[in-house]
PDB file of N, CA and C in Angstrom:
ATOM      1  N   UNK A   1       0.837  -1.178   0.000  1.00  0.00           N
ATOM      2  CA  UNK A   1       0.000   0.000   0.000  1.00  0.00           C
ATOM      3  C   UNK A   1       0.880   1.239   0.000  1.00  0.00           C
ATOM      4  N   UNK A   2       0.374   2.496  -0.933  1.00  0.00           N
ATOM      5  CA  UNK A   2       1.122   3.609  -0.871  1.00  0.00           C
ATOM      6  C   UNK A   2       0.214   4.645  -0.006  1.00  0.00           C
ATOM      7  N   UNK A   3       0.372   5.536   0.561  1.00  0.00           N
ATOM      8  CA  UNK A   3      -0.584   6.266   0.951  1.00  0.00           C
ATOM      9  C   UNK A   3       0.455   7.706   1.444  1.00  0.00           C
ATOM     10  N   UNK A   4      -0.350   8.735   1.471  1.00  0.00           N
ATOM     11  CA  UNK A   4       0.628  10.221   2.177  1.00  0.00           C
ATOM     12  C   UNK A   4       0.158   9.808   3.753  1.00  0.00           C
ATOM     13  N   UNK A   5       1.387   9.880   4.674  1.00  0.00           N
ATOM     14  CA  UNK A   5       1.649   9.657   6.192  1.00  0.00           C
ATOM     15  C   UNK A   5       1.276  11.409   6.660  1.00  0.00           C
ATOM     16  N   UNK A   6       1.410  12.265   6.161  1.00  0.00           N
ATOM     17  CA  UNK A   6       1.268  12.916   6.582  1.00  0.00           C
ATOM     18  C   UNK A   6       0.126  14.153   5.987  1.00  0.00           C
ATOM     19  N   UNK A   7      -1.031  14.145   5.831  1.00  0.00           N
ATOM     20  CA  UNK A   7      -2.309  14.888   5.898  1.00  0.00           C
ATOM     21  C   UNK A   7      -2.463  16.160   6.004  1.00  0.00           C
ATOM     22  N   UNK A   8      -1.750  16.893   5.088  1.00  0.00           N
ATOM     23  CA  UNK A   8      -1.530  18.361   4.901  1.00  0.00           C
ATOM     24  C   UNK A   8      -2.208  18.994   3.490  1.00  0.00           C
ATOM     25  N   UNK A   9      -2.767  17.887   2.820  1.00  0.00           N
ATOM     26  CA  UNK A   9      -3.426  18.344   1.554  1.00  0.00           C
ATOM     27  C   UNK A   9      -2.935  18.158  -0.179  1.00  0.00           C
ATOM     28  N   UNK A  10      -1.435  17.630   0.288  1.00  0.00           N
ATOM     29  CA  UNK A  10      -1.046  17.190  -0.403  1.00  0.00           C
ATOM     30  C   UNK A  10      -1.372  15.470  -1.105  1.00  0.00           C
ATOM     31  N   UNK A  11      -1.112  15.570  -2.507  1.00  0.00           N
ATOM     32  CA  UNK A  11      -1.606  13.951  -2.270  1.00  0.00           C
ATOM     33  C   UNK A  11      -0.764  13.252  -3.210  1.00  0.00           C
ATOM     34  N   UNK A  12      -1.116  11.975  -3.696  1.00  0.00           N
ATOM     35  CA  UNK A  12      -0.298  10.722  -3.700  1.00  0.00           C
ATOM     36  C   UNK A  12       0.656  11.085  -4.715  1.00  0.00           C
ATOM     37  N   UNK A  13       0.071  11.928  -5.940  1.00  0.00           N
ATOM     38  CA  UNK A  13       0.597  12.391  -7.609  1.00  0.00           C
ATOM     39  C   UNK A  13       1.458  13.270  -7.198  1.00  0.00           C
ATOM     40  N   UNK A  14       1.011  14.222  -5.979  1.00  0.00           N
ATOM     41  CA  UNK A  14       2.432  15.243  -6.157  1.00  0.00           C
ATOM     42  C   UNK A  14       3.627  14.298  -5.522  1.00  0.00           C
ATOM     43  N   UNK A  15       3.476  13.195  -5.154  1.00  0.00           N
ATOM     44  CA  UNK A  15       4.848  12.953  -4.274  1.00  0.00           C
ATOM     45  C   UNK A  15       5.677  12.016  -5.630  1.00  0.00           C
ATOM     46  N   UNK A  16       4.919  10.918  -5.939  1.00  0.00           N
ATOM     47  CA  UNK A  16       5.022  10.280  -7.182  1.00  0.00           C
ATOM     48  C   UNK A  16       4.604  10.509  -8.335  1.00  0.00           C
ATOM     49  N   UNK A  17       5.001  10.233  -9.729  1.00  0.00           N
ATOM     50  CA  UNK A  17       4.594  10.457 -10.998  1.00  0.00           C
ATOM     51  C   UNK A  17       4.011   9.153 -11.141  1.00  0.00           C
ATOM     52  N   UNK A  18       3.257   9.541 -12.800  1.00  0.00           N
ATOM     53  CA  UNK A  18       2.635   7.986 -13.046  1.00  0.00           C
ATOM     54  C   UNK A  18       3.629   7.311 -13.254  1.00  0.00           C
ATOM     55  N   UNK A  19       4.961   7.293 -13.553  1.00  0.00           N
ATOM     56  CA  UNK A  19       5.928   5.914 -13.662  1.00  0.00           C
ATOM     57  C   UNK A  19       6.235   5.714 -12.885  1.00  0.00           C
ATOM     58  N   UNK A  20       6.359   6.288 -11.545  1.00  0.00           N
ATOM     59  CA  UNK A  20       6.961   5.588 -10.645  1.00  0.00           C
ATOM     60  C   UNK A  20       5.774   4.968  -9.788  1.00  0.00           C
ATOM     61  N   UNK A  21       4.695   5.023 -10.115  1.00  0.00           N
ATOM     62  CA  UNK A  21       3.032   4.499  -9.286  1.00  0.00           C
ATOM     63  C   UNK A  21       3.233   3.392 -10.238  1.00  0.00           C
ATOM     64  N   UNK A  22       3.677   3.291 -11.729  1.00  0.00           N
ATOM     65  CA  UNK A  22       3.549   2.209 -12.583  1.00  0.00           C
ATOM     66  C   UNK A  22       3.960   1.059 -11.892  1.00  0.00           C
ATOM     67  N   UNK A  23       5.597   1.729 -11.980  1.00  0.00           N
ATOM     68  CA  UNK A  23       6.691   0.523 -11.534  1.00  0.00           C
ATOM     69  C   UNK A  23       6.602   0.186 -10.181  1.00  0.00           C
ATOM     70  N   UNK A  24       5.805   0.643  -9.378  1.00  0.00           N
ATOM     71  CA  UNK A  24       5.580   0.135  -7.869  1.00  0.00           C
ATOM     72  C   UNK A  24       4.240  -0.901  -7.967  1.00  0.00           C
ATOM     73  N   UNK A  25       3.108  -0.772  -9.039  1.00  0.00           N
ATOM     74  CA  UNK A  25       2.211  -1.476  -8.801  1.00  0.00           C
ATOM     75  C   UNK A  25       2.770  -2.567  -9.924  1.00  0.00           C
ATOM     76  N   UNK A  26       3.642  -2.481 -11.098  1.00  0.00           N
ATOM     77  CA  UNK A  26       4.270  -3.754 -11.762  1.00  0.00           C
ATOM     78  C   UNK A  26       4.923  -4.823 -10.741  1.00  0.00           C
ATOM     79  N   UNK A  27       6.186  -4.176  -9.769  1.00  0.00           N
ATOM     80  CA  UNK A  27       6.797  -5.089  -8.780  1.00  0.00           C
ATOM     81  C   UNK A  27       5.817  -5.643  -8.185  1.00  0.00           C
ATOM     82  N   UNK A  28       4.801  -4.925  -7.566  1.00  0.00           N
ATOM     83  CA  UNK A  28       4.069  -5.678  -6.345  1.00  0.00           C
ATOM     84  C   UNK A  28       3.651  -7.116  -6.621  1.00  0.00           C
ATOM     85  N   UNK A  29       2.842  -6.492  -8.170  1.00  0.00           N
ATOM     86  CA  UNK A  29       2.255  -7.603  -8.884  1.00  0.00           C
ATOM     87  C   UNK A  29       3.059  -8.429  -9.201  1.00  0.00           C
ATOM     88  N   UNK A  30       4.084  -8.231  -9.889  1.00  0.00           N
ATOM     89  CA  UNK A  30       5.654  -9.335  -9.971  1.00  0.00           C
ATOM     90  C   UNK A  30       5.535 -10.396  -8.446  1.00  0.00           C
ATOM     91  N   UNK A  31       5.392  -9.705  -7.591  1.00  0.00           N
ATOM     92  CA  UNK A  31       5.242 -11.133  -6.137  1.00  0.00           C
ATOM     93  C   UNK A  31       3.776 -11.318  -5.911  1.00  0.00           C
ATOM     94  N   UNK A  32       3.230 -11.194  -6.455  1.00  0.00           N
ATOM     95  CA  UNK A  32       1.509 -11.636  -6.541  1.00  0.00           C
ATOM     96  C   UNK A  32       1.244 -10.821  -5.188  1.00  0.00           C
ATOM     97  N   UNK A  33       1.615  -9.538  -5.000  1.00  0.00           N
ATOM     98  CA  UNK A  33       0.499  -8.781  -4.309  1.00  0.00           C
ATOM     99  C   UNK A  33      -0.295  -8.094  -4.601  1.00  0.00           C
ATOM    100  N   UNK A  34      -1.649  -7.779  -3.901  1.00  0.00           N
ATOM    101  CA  UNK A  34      -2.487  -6.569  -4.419  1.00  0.00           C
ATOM    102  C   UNK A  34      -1.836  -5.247  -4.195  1.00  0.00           C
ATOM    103  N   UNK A  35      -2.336  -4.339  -4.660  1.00  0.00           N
ATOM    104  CA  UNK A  35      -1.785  -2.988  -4.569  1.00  0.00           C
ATOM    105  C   UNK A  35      -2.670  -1.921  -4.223  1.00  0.00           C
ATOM    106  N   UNK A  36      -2.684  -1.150  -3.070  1.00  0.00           N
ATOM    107  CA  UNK A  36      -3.637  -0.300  -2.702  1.00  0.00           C
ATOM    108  C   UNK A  36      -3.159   1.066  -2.989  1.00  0.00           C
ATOM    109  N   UNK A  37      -3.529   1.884  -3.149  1.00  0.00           N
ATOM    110  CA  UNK A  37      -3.094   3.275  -3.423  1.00  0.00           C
ATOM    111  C   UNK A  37      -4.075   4.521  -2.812  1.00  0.00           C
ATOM    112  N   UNK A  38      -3.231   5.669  -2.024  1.00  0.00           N
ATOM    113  CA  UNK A  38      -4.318   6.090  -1.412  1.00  0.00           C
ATOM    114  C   UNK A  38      -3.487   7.221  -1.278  1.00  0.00           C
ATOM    115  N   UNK A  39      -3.949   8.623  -0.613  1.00  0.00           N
ATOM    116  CA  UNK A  39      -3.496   9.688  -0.173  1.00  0.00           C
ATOM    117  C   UNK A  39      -4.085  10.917  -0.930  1.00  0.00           C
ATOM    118  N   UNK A  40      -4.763  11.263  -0.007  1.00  0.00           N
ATOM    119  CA  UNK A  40      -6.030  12.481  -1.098  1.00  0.00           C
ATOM    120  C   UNK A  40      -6.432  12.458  -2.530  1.00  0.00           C
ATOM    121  N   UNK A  41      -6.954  10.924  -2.996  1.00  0.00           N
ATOM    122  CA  UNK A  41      -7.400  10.715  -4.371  1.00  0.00           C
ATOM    123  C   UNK A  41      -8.684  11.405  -4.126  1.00  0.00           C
ATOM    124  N   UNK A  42      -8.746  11.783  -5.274  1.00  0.00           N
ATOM    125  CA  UNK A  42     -10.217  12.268  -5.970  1.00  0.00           C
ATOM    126  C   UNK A  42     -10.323  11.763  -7.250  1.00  0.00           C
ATOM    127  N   UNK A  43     -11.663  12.018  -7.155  1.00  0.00           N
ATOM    128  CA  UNK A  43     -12.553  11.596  -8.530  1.00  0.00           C
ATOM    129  C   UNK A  43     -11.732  12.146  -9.974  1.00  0.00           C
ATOM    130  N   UNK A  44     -10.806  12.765 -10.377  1.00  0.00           N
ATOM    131  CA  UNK A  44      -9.857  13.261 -11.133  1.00  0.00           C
ATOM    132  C   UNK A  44      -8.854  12.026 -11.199  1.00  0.00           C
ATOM    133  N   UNK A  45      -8.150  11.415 -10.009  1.00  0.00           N
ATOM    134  CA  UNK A  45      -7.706  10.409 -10.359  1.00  0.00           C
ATOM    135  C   UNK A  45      -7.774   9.305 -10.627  1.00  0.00           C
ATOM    136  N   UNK A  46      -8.812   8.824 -10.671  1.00  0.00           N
ATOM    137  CA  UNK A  46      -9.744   7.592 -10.917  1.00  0.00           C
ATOM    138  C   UNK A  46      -9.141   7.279 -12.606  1.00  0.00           C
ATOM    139  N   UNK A  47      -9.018   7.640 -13.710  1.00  0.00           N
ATOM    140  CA  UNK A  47      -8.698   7.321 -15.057  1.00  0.00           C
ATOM    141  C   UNK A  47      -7.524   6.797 -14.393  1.00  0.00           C
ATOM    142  N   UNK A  48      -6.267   7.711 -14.169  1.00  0.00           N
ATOM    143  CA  UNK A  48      -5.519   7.117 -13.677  1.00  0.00           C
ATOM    144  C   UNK A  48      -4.821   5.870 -13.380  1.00  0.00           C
ATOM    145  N   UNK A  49      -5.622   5.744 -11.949  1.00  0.00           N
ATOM    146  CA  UNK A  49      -5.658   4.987 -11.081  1.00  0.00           C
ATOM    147  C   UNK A  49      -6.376   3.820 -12.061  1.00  0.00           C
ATOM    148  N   UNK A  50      -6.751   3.618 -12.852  1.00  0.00           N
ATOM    149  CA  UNK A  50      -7.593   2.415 -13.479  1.00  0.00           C
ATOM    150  C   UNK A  50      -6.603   2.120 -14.415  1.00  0.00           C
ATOM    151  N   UNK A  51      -6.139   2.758 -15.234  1.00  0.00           N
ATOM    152  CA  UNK A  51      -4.855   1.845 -15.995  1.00  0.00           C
ATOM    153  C   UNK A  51      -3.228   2.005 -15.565  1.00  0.00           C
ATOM    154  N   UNK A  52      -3.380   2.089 -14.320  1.00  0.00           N
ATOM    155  CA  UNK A  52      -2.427   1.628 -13.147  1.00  0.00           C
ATOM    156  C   UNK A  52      -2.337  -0.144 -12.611  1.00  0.00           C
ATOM    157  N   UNK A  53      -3.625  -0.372 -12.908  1.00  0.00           N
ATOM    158  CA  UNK A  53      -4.369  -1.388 -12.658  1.00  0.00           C
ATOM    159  C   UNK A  53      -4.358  -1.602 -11.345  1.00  0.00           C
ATOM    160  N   UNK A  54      -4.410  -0.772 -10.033  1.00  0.00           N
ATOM    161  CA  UNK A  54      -4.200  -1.438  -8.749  1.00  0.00           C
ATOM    162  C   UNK A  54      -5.197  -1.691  -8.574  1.00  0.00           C
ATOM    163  N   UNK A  55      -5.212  -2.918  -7.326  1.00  0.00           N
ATOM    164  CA  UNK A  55      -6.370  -3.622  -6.896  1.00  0.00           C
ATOM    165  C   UNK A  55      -7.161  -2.839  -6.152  1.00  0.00           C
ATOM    166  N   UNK A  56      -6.897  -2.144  -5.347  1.00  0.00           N
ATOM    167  CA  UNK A  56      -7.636  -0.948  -4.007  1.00  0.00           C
ATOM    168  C   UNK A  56      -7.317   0.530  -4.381  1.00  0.00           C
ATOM    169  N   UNK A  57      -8.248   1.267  -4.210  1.00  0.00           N
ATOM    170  CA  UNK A  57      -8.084   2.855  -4.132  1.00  0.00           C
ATOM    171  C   UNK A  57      -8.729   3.240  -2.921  1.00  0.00           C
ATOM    172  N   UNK A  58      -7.718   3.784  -2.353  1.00  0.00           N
ATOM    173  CA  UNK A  58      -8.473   4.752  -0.355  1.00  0.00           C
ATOM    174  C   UNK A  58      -8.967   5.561  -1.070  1.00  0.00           C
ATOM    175  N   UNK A  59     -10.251   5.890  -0.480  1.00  0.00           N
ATOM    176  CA  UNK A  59     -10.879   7.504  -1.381  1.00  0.00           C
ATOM    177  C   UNK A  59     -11.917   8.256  -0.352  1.00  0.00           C
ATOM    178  N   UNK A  60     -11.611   8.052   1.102  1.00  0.00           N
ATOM    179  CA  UNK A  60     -12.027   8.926   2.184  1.00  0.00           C
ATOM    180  C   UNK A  60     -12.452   9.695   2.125  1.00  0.00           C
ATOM    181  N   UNK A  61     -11.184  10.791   2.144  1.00  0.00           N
ATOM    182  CA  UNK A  61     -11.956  12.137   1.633  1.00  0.00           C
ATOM    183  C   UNK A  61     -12.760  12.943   0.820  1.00  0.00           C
ATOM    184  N   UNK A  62     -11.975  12.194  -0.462  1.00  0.00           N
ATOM    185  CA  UNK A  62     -13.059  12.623  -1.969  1.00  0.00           C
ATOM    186  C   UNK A  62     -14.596  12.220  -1.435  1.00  0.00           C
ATOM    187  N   UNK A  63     -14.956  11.623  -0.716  1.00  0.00           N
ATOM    188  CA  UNK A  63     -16.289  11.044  -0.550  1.00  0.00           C
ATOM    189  C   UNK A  63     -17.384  11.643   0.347  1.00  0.00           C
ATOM    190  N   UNK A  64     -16.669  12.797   1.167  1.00  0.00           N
ATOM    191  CA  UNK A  64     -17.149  13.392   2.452  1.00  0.00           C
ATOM    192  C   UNK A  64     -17.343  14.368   2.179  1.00  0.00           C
ATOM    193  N   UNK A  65     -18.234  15.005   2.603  1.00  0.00           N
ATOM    194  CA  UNK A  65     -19.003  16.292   2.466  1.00  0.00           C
ATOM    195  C   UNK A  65     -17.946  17.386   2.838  1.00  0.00           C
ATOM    196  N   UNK A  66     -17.534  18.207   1.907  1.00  0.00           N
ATOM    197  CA  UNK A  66     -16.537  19.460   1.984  1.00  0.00           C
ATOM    198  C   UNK A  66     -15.019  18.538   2.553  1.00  0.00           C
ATOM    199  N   UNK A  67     -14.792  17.679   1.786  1.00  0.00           N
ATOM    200  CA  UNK A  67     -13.480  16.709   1.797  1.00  0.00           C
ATOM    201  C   UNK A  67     -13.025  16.320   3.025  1.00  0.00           C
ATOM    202  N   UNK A  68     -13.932  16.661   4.404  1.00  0.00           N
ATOM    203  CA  UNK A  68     -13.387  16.321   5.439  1.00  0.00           C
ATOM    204  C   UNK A  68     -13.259  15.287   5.863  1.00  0.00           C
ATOM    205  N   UNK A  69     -12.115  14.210   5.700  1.00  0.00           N
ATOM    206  CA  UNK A  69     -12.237  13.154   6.013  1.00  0.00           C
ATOM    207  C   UNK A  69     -12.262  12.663   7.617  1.00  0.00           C
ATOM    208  N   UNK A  70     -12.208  13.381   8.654  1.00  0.00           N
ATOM    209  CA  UNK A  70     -12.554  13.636   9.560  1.00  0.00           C
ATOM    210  C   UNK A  70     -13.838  13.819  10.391  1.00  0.00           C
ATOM    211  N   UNK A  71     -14.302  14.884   9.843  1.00  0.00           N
ATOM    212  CA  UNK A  71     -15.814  15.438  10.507  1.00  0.00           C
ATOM    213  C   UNK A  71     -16.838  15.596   9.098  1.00  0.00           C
ATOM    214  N   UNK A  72     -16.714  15.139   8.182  1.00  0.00           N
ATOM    215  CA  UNK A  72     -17.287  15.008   7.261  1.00  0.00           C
ATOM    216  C   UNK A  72     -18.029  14.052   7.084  1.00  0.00           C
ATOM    217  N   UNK A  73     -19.766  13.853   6.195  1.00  0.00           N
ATOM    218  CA  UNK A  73     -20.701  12.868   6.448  1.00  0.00           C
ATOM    219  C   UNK A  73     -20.365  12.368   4.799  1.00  0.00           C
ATOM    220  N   UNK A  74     -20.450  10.674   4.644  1.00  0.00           N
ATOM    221  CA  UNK A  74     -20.201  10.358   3.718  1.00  0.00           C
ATOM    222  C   UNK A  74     -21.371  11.142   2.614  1.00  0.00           C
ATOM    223  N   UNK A  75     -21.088  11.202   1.441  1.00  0.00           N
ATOM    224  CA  UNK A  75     -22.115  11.468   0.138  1.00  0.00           C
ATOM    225  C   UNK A  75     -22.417  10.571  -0.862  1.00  0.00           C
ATOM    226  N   UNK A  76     -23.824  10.282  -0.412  1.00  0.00           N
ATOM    227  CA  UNK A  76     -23.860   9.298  -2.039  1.00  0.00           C
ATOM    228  C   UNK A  76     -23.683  10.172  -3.463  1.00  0.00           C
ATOM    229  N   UNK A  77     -24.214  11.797  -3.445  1.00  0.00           N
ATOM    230  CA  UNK A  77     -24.216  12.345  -4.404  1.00  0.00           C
ATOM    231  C   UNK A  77     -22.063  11.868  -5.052  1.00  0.00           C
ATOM    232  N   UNK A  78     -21.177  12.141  -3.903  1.00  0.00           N
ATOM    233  CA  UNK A  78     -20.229  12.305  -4.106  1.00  0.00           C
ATOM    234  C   UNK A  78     -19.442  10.422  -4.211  1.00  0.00           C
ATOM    235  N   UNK A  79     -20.543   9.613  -3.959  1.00  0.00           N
ATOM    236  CA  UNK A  79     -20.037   8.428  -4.081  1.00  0.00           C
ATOM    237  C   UNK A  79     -20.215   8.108  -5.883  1.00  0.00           C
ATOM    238  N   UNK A  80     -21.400   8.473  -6.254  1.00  0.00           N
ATOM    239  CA  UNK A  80     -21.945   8.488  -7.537  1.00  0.00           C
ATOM    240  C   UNK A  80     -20.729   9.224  -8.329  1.00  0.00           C
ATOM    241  N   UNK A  81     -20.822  10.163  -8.106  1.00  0.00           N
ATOM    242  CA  UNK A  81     -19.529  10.968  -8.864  1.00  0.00           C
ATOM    243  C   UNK A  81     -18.167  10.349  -9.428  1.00  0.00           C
ATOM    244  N   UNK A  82     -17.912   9.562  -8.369  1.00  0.00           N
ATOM    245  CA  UNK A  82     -16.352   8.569  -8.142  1.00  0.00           C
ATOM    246  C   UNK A  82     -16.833   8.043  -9.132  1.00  0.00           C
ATOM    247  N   UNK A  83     -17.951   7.045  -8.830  1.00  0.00           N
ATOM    248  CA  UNK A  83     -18.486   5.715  -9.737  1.00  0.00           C
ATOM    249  C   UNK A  83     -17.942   6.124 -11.561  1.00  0.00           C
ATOM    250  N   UNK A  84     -18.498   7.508 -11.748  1.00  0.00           N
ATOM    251  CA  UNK A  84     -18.524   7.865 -12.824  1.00  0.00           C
ATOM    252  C   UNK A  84     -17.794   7.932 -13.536  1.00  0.00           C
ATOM    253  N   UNK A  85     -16.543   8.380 -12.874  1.00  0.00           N
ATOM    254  CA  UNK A  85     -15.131   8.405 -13.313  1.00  0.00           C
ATOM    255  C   UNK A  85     -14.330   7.110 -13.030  1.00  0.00           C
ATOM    256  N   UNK A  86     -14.806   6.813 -12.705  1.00  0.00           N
ATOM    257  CA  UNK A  86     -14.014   4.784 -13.152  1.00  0.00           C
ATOM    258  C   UNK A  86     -14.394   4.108 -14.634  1.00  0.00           C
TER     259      UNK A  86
END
């Protein structure tokens, strides 16, 4: 699993590019693991994230009312949204 440790707003793309998200979800898969990927995805990264091919996407925040993944109430409007972009 990749994820940002530290929750400042930054997220998974600014730390990594798509080749290096490539070549981390190629190795994993090279030892038959799944691959989760997570750290302030949104519905923007979903294309992405789909011909990445990882098995799991964290998507917390994108999902919560005014992104709070914290004190925020989940959204179906904003679950629908995700859906869309897969």
């Amino acid at each position: 699993m990749l994820d940002t440790y530290v929750k400042d707003g930054r997220r998974l793309t600014d730390y990594l590019d798509r080749v290096q998200l490539e070549n981390f979800v190629e190795k994993a898969h090279n030892y038959n693991l799944k691959v989760a990927l997570a750290g302030s995805v949104n519905k923007d990264d979903m294309p992405l994230l789909k011909n990445l091919s990882c098995d799991i996407v964290g998507v917390r925040g994108c999902v919560c009312s005014d992104g709070d993944r914290n004190n925020g109430v989940i959204s179906s409007k904003l679950i629908q949204e995700l859906k869309d972009n897969i």
